[in-house]
PDB file of N, CA and C in Angstrom:
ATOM      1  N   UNK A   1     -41.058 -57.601  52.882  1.00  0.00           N
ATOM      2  CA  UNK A   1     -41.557 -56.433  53.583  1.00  0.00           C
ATOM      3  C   UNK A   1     -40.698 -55.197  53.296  1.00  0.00           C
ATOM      4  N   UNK A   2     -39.253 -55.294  53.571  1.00  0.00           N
ATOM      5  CA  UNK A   2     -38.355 -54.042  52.852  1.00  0.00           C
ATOM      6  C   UNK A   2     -38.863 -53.947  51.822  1.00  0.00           C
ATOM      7  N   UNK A   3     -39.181 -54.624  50.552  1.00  0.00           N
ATOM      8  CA  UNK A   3     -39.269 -54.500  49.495  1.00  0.00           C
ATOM      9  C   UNK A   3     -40.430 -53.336  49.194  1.00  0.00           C
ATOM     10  N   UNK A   4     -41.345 -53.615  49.832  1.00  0.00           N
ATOM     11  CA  UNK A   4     -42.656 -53.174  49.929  1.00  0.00           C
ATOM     12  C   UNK A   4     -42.394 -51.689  50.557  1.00  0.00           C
ATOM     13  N   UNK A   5     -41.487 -51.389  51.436  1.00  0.00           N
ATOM     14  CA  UNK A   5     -41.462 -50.394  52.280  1.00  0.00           C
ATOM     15  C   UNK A   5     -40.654 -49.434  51.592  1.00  0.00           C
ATOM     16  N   UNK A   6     -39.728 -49.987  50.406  1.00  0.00           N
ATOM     17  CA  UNK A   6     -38.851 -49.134  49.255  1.00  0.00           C
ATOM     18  C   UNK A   6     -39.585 -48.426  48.212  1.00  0.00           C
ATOM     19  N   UNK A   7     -40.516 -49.905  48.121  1.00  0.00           N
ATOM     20  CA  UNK A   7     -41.433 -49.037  47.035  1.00  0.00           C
ATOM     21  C   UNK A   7     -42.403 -47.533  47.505  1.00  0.00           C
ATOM     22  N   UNK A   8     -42.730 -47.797  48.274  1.00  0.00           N
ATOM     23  CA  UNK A   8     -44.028 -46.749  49.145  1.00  0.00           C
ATOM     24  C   UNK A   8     -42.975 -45.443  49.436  1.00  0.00           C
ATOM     25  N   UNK A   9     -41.984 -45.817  49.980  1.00  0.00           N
ATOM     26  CA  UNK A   9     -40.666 -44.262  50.069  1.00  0.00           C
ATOM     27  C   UNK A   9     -40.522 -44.038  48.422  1.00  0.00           C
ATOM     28  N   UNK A  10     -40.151 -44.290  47.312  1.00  0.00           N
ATOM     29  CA  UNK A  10     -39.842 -43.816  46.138  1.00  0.00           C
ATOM     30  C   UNK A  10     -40.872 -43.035  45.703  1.00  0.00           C
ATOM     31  N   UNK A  11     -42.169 -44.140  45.870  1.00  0.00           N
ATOM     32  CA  UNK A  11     -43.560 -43.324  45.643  1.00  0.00           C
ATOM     33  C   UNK A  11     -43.748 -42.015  46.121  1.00  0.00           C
ATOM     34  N   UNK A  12     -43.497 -41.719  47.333  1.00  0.00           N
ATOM     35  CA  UNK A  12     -43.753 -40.440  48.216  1.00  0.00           C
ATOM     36  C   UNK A  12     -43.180 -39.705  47.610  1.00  0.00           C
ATOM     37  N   UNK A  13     -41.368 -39.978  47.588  1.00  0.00           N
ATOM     38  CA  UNK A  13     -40.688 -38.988  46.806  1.00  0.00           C
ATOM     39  C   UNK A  13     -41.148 -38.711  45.389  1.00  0.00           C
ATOM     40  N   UNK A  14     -41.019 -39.379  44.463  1.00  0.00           N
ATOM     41  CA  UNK A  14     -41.816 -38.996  43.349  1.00  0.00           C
ATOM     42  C   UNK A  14     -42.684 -38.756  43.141  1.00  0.00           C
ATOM     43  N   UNK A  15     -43.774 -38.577  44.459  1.00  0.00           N
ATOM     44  CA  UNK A  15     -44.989 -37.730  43.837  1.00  0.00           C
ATOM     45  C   UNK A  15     -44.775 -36.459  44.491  1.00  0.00           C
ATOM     46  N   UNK A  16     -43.716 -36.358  45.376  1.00  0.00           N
ATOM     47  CA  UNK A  16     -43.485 -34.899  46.008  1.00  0.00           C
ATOM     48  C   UNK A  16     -42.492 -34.261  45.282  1.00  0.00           C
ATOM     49  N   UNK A  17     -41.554 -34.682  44.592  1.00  0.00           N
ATOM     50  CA  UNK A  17     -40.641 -34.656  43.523  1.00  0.00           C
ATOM     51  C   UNK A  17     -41.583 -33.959  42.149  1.00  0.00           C
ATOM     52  N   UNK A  18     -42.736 -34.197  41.716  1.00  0.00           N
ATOM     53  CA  UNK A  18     -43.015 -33.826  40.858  1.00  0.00           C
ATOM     54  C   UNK A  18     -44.482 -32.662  41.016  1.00  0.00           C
ATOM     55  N   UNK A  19     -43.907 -31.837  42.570  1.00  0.00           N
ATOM     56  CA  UNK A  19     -45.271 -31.207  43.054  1.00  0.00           C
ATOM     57  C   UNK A  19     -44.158 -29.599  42.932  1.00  0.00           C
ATOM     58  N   UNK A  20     -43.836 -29.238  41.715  1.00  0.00           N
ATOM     59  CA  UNK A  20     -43.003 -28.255  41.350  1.00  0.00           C
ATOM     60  C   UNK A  20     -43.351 -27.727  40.298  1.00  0.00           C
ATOM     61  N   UNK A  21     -43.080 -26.160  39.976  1.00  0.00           N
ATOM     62  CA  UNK A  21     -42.690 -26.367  38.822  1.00  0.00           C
ATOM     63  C   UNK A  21     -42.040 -26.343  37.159  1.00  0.00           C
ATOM     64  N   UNK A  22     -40.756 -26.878  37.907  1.00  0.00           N
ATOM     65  CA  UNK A  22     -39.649 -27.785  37.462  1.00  0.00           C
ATOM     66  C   UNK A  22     -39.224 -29.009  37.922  1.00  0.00           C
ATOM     67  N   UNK A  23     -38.367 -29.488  37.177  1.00  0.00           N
ATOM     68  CA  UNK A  23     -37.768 -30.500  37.095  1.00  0.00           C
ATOM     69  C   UNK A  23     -37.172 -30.571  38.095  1.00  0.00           C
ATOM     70  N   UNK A  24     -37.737 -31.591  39.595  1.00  0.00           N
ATOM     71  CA  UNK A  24     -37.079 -31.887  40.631  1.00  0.00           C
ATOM     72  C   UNK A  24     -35.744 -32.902  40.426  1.00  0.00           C
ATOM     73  N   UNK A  25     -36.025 -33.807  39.276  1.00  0.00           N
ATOM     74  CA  UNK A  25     -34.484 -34.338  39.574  1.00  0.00           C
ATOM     75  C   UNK A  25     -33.685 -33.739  39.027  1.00  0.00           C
ATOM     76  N   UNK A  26     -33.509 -32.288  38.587  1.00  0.00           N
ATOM     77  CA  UNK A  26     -32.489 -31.340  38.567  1.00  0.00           C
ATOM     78  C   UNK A  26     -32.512 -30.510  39.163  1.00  0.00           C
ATOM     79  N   UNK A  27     -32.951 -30.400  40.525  1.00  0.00           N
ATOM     80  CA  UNK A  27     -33.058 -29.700  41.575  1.00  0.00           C
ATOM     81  C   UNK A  27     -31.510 -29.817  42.158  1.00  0.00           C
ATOM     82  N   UNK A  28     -30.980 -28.115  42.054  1.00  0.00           N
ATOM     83  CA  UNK A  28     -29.362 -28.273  42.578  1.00  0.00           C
ATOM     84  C   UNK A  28     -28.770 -27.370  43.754  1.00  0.00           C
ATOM     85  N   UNK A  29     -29.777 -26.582  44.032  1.00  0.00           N
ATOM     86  CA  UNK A  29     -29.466 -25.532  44.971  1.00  0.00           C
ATOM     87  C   UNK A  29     -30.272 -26.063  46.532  1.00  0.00           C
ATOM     88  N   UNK A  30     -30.250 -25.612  47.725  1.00  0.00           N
ATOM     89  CA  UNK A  30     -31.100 -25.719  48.257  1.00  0.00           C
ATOM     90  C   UNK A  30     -32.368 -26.035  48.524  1.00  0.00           C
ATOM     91  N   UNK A  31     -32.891 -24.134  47.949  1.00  0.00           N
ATOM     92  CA  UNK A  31     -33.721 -23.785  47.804  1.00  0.00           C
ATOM     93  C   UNK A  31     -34.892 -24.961  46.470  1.00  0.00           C
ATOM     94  N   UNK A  32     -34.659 -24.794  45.770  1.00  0.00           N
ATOM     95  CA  UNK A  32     -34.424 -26.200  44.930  1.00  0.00           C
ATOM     96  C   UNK A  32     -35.320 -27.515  45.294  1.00  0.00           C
ATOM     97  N   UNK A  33     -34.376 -27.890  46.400  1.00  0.00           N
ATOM     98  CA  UNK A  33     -34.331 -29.222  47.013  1.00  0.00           C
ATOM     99  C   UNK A  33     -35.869 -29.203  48.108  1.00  0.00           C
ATOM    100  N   UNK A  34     -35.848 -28.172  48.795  1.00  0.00           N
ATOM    101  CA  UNK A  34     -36.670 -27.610  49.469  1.00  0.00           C
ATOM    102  C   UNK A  34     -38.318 -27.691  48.793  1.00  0.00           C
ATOM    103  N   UNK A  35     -38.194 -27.061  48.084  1.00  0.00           N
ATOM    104  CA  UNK A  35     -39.236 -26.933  46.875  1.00  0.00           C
ATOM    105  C   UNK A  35     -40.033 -27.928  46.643  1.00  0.00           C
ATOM    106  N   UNK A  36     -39.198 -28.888  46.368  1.00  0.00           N
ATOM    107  CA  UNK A  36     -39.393 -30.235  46.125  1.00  0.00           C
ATOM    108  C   UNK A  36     -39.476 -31.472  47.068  1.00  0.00           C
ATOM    109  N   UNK A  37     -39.412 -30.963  48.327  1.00  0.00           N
ATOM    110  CA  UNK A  37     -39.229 -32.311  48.988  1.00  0.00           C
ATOM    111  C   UNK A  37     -40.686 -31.761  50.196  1.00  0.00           C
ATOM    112  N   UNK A  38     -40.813 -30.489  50.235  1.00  0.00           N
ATOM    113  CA  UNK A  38     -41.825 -29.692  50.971  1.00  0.00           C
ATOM    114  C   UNK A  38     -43.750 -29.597  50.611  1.00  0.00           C
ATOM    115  N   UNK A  39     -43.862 -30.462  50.654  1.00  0.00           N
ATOM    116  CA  UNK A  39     -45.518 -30.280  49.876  1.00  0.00           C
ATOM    117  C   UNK A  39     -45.915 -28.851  49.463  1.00  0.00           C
ATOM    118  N   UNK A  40     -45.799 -28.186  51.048  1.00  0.00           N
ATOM    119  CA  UNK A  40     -46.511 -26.807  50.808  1.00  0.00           C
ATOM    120  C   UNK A  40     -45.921 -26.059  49.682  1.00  0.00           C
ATOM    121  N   UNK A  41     -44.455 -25.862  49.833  1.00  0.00           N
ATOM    122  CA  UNK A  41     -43.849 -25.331  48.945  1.00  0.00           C
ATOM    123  C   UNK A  41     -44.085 -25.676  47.285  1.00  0.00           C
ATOM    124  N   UNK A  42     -44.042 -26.542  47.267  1.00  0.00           N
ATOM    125  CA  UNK A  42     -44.406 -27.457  45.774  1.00  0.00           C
ATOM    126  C   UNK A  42     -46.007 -26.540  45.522  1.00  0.00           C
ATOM    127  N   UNK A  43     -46.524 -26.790  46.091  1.00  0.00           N
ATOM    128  CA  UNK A  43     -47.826 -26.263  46.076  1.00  0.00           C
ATOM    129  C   UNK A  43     -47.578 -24.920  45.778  1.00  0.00           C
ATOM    130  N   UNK A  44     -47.455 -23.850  46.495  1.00  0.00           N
ATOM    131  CA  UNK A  44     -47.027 -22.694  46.253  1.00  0.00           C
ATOM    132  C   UNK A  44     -46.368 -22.434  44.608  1.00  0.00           C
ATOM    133  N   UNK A  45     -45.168 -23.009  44.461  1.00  0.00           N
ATOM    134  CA  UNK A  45     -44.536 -22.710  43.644  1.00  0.00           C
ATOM    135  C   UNK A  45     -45.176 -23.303  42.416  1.00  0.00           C
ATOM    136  N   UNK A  46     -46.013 -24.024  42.313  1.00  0.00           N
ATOM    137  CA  UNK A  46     -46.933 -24.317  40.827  1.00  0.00           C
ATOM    138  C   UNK A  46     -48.134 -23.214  41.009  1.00  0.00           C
ATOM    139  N   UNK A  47     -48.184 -22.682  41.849  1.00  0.00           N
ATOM    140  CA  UNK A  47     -49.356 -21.536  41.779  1.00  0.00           C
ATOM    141  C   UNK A  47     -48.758 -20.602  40.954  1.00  0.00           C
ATOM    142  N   UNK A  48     -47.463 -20.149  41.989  1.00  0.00           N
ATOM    143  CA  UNK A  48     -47.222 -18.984  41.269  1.00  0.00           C
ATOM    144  C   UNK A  48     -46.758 -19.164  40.015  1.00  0.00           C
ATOM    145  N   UNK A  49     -46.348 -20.127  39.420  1.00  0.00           N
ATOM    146  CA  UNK A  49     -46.080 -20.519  37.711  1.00  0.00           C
ATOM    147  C   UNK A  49     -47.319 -20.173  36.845  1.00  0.00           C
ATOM    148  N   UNK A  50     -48.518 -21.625  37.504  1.00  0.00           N
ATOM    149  CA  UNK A  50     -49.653 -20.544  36.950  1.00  0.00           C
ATOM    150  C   UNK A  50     -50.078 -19.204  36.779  1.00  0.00           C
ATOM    151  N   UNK A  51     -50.013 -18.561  38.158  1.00  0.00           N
ATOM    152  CA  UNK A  51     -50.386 -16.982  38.533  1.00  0.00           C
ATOM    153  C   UNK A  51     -49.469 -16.260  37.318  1.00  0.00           C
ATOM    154  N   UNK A  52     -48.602 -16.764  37.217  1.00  0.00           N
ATOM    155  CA  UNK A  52     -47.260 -15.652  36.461  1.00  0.00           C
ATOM    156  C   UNK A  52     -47.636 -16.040  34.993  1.00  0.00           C
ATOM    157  N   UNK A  53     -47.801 -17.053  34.251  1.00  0.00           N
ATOM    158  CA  UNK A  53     -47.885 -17.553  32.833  1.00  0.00           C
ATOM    159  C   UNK A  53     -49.327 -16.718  32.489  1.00  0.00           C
ATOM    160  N   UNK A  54     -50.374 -17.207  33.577  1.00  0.00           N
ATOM    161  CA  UNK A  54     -51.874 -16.489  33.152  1.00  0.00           C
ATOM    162  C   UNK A  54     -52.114 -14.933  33.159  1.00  0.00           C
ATOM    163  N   UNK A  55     -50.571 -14.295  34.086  1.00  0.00           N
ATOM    164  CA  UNK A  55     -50.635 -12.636  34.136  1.00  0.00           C
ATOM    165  C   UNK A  55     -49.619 -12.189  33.000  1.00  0.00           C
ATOM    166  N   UNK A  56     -48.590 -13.014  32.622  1.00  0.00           N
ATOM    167  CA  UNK A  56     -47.667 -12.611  31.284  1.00  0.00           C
ATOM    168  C   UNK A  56     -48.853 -12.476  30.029  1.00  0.00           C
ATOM    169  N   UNK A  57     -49.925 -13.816  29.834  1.00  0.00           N
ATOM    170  CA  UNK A  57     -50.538 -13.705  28.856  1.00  0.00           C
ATOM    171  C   UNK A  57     -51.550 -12.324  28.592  1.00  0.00           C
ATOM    172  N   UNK A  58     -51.517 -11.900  30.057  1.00  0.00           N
ATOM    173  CA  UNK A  58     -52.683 -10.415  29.927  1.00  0.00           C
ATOM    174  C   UNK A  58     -52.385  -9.331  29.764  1.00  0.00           C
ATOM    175  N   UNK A  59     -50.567  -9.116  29.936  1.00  0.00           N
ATOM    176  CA  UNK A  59     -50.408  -7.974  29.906  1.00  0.00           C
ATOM    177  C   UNK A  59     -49.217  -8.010  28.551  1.00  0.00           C
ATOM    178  N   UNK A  60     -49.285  -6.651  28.223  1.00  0.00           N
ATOM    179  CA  UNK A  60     -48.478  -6.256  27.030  1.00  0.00           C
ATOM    180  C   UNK A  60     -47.336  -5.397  27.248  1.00  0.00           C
ATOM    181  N   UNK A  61     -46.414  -5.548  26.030  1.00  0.00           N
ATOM    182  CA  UNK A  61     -45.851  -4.143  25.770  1.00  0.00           C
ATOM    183  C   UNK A  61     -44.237  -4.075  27.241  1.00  0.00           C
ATOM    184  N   UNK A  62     -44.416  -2.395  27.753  1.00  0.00           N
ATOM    185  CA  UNK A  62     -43.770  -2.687  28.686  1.00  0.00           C
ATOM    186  C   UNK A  62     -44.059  -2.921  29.976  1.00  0.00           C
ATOM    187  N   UNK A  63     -45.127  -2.960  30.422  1.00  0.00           N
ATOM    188  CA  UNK A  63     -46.106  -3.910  31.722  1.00  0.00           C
ATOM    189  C   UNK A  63     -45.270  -5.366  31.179  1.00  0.00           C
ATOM    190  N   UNK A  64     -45.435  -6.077  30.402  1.00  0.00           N
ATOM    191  CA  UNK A  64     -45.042  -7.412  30.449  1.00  0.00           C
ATOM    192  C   UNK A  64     -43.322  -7.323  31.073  1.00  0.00           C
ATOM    193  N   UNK A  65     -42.517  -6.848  30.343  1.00  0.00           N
ATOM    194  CA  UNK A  65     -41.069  -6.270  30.468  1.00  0.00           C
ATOM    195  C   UNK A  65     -41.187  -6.116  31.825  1.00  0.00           C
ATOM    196  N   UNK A  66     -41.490  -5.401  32.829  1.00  0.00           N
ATOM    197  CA  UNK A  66     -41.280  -4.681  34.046  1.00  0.00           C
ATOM    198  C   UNK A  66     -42.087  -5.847  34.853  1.00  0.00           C
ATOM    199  N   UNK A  67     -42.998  -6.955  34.098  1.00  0.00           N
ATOM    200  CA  UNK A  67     -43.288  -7.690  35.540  1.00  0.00           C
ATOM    201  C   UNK A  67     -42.444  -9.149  35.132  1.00  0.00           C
ATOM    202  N   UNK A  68     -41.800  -9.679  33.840  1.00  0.00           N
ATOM    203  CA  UNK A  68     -40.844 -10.493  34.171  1.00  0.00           C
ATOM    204  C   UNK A  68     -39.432  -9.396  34.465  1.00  0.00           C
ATOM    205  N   UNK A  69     -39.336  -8.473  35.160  1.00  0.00           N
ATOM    206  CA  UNK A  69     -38.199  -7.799  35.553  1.00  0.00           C
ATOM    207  C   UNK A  69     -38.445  -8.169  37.010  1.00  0.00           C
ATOM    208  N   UNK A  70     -39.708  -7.876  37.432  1.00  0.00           N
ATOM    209  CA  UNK A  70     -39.956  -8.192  39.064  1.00  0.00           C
ATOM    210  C   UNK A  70     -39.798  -9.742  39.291  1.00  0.00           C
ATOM    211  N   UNK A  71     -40.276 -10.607  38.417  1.00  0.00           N
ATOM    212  CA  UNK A  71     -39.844 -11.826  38.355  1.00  0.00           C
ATOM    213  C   UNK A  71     -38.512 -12.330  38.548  1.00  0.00           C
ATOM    214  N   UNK A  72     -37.924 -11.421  37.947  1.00  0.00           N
ATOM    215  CA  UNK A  72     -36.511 -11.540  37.905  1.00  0.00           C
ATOM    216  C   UNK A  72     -35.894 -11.240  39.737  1.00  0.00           C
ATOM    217  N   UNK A  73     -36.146 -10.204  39.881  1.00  0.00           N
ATOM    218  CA  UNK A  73     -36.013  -9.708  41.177  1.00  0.00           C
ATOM    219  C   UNK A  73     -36.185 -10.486  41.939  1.00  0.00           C
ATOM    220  N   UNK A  74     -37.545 -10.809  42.064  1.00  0.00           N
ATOM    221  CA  UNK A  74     -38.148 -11.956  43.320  1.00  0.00           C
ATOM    222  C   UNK A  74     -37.261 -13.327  43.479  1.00  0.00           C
ATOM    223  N   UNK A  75     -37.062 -13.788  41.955  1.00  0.00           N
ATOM    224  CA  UNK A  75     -36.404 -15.212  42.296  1.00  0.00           C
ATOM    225  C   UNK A  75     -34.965 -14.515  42.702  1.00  0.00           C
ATOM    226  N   UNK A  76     -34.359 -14.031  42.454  1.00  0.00           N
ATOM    227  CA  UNK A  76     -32.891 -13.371  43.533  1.00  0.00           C
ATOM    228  C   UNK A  76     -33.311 -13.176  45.283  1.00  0.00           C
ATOM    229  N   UNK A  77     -34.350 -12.668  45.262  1.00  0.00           N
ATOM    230  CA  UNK A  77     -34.916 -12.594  46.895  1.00  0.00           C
ATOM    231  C   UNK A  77     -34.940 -13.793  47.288  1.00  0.00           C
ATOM    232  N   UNK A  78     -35.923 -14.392  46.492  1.00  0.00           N
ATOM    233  CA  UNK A  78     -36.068 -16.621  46.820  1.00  0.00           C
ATOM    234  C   UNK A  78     -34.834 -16.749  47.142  1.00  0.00           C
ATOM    235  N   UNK A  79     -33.738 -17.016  46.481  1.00  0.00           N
ATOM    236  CA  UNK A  79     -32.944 -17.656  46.570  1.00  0.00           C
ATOM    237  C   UNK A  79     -32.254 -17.650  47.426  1.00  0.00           C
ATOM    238  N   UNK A  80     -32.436 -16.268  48.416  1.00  0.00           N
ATOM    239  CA  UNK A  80     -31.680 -15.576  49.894  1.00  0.00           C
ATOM    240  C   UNK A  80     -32.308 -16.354  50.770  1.00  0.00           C
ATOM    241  N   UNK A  81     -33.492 -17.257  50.712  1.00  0.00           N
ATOM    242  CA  UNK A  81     -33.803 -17.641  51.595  1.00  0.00           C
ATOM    243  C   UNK A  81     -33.326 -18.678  52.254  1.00  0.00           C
ATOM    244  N   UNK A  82     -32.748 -19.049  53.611  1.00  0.00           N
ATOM    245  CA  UNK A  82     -32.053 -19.907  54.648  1.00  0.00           C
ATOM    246  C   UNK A  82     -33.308 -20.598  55.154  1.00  0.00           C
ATOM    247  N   UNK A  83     -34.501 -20.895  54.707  1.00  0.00           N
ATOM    248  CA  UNK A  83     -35.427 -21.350  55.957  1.00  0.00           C
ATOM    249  C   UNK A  83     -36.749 -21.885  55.059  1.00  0.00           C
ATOM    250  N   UNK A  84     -37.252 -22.912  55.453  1.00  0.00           N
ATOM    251  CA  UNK A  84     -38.583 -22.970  54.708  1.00  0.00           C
ATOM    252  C   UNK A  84     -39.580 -21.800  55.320  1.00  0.00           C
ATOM    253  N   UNK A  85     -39.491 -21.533  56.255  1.00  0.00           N
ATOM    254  CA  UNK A  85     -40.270 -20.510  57.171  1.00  0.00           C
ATOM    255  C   UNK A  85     -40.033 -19.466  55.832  1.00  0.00           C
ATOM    256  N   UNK A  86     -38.995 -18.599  55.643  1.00  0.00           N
ATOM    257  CA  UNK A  86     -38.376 -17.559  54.940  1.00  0.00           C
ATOM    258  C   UNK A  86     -39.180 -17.863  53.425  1.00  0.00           C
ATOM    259  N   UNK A  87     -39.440 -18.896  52.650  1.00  0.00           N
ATOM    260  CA  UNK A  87     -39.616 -19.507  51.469  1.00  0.00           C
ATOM    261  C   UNK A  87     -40.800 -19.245  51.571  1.00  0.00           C
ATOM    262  N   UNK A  88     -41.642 -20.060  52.504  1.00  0.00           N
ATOM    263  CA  UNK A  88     -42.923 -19.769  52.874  1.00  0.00           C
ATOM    264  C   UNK A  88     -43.660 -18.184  52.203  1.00  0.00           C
ATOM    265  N   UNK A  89     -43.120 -17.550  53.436  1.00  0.00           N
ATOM    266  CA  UNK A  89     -43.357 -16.361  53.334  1.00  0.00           C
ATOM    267  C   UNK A  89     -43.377 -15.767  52.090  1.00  0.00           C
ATOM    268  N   UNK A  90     -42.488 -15.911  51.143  1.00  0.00           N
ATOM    269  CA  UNK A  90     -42.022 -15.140  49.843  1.00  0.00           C
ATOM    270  C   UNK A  90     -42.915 -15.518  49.061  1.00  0.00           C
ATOM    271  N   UNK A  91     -42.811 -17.032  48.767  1.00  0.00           N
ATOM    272  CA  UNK A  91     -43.965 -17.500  47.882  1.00  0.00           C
ATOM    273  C   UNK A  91     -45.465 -16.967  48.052  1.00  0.00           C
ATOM    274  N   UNK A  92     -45.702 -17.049  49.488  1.00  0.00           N
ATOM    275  CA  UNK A  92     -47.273 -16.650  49.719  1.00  0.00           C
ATOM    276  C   UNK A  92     -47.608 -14.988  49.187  1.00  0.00           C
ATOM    277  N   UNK A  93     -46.358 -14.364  49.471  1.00  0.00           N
ATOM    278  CA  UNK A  93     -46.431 -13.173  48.591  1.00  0.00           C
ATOM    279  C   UNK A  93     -46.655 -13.165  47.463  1.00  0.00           C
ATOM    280  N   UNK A  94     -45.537 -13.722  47.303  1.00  0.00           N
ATOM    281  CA  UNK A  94     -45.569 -13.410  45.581  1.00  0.00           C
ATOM    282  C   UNK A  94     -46.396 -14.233  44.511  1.00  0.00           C
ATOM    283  N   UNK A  95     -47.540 -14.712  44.989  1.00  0.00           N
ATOM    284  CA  UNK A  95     -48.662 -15.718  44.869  1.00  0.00           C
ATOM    285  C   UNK A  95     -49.397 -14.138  44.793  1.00  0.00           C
ATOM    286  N   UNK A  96     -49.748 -13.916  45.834  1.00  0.00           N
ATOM    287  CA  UNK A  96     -50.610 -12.833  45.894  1.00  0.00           C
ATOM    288  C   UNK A  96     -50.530 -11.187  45.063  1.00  0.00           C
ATOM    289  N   UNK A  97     -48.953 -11.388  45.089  1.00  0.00           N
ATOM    290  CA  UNK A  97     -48.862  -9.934  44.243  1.00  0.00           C
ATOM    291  C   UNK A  97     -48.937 -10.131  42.890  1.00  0.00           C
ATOM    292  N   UNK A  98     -49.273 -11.746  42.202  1.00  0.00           N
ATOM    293  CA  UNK A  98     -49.536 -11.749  40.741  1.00  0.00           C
ATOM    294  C   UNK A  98     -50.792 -11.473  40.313  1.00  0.00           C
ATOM    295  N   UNK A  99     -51.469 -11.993  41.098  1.00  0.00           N
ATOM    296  CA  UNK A  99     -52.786 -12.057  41.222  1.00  0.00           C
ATOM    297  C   UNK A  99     -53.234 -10.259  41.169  1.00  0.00           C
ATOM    298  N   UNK A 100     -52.510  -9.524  41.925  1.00  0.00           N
ATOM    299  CA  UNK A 100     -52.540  -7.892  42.010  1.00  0.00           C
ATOM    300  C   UNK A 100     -52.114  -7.335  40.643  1.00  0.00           C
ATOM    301  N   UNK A 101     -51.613  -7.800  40.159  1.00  0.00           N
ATOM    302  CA  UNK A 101     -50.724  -7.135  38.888  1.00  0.00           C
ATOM    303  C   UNK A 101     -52.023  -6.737  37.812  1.00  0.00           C
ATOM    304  N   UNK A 102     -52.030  -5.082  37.621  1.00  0.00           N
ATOM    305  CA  UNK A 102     -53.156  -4.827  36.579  1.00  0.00           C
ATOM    306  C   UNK A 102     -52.783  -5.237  34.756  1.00  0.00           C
ATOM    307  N   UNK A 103     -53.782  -5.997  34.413  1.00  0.00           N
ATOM    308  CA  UNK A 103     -54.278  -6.167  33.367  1.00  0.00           C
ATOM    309  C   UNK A 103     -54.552  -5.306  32.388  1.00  0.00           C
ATOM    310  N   UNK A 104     -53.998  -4.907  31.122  1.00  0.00           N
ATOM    311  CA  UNK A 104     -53.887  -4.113  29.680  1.00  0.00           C
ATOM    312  C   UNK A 104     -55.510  -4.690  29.075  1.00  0.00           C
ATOM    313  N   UNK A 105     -55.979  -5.911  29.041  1.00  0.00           N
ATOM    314  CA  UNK A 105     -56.927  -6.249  27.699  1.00  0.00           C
ATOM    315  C   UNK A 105     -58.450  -6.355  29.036  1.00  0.00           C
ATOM    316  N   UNK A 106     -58.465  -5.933  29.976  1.00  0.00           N
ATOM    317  CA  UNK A 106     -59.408  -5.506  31.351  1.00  0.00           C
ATOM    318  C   UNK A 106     -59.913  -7.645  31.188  1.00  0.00           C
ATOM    319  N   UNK A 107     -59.166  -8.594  30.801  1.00  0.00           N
ATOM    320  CA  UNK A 107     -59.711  -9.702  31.215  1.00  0.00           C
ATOM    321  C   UNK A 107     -58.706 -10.277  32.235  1.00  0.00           C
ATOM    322  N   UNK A 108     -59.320 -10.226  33.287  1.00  0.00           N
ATOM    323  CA  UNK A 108     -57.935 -10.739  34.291  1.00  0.00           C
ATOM    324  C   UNK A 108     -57.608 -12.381  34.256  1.00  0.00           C
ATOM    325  N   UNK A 109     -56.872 -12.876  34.186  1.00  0.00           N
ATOM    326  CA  UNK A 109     -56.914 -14.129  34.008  1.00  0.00           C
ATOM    327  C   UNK A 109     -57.216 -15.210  35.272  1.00  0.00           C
ATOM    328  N   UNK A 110     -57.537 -16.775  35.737  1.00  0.00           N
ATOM    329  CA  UNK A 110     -57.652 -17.098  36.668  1.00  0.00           C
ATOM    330  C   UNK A 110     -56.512 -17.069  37.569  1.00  0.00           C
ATOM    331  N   UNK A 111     -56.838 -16.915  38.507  1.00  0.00           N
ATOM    332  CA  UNK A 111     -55.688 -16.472  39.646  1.00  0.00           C
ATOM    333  C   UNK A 111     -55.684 -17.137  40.872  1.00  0.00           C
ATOM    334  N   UNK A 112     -54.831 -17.829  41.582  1.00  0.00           N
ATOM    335  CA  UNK A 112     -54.938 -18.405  42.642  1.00  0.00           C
ATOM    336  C   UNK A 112     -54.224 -17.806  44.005  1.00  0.00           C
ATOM    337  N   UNK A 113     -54.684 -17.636  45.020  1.00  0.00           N
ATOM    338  CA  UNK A 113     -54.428 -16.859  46.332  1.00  0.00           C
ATOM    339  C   UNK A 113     -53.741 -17.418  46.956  1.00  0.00           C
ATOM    340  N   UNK A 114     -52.725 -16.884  47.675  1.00  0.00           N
ATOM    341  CA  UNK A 114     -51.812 -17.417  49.065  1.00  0.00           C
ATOM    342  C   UNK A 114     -52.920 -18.378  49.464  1.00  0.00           C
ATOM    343  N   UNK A 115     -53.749 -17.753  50.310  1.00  0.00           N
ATOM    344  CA  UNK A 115     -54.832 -18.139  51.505  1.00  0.00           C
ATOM    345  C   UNK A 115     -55.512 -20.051  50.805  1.00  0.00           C
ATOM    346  N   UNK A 116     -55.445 -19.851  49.660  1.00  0.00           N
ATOM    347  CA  UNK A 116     -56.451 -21.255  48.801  1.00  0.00           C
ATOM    348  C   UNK A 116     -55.442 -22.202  49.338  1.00  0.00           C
ATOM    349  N   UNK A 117     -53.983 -21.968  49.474  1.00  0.00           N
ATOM    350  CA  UNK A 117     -53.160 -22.836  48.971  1.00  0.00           C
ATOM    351  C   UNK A 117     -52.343 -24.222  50.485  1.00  0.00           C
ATOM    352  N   UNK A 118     -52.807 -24.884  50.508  1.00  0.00           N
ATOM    353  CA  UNK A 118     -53.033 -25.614  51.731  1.00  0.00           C
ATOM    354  C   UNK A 118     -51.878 -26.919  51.656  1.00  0.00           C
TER     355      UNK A 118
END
């Protein structure tokens, strides 16, 4: 019965472990750990990977430059965060402000919303 009850905990963790996205077993900071052990968060944070990869591919030039600069920015804000509450919040933003970011070639790419993300 332990046996059974080890397996079903590893399972959980490794499928919540791999609801990121990065590499949870090099998860070293907190924030990090959080990410990864938090469904919602996991969730969130593969949005905004998507949101950000599908808005890098649309925009050019120095629009691209100035929004991995805000990228840059934001994950320094993330990282201030003390709270999943605090994490929450940031991500659901910054989910939403990729999705806002105007488009150079007028094809916006698919985009996923705070609000979808459950």
């Amino acid at each position: 019965m332990k046996y059974i009850a080890r397996l079903i905990l590893i399972s959980l963790w490794f499928s919540s472990a791999m609801a990121a996205s990065f590499d949870c077993s090099k998860a070293s900071t907190w924030v990090e750990k959080s990410i990864c052990t938090e469904p919602l968060l996991g969730k969130l944070d593969e949005a905004l990977a998507r949101n950000y990869q599908g808005m890098l591919a649309s925009v050019g030039g120095h629009a691209k430059k100035e929004f991995k600069k805000e990228q840059l920015n934001w994950l320094t804000r993330r990282n201030q965060c003390t709270s999943t509450v605090c994490l929450t919040e940031i991500y659901r933003k910054r989910v939403d402000e990729t999705c806002d970011y105007g488009v150079v070639s007028g094809v916006h790419p698919e985009c996923s919303m705070s609000e979808d993300i459950k």
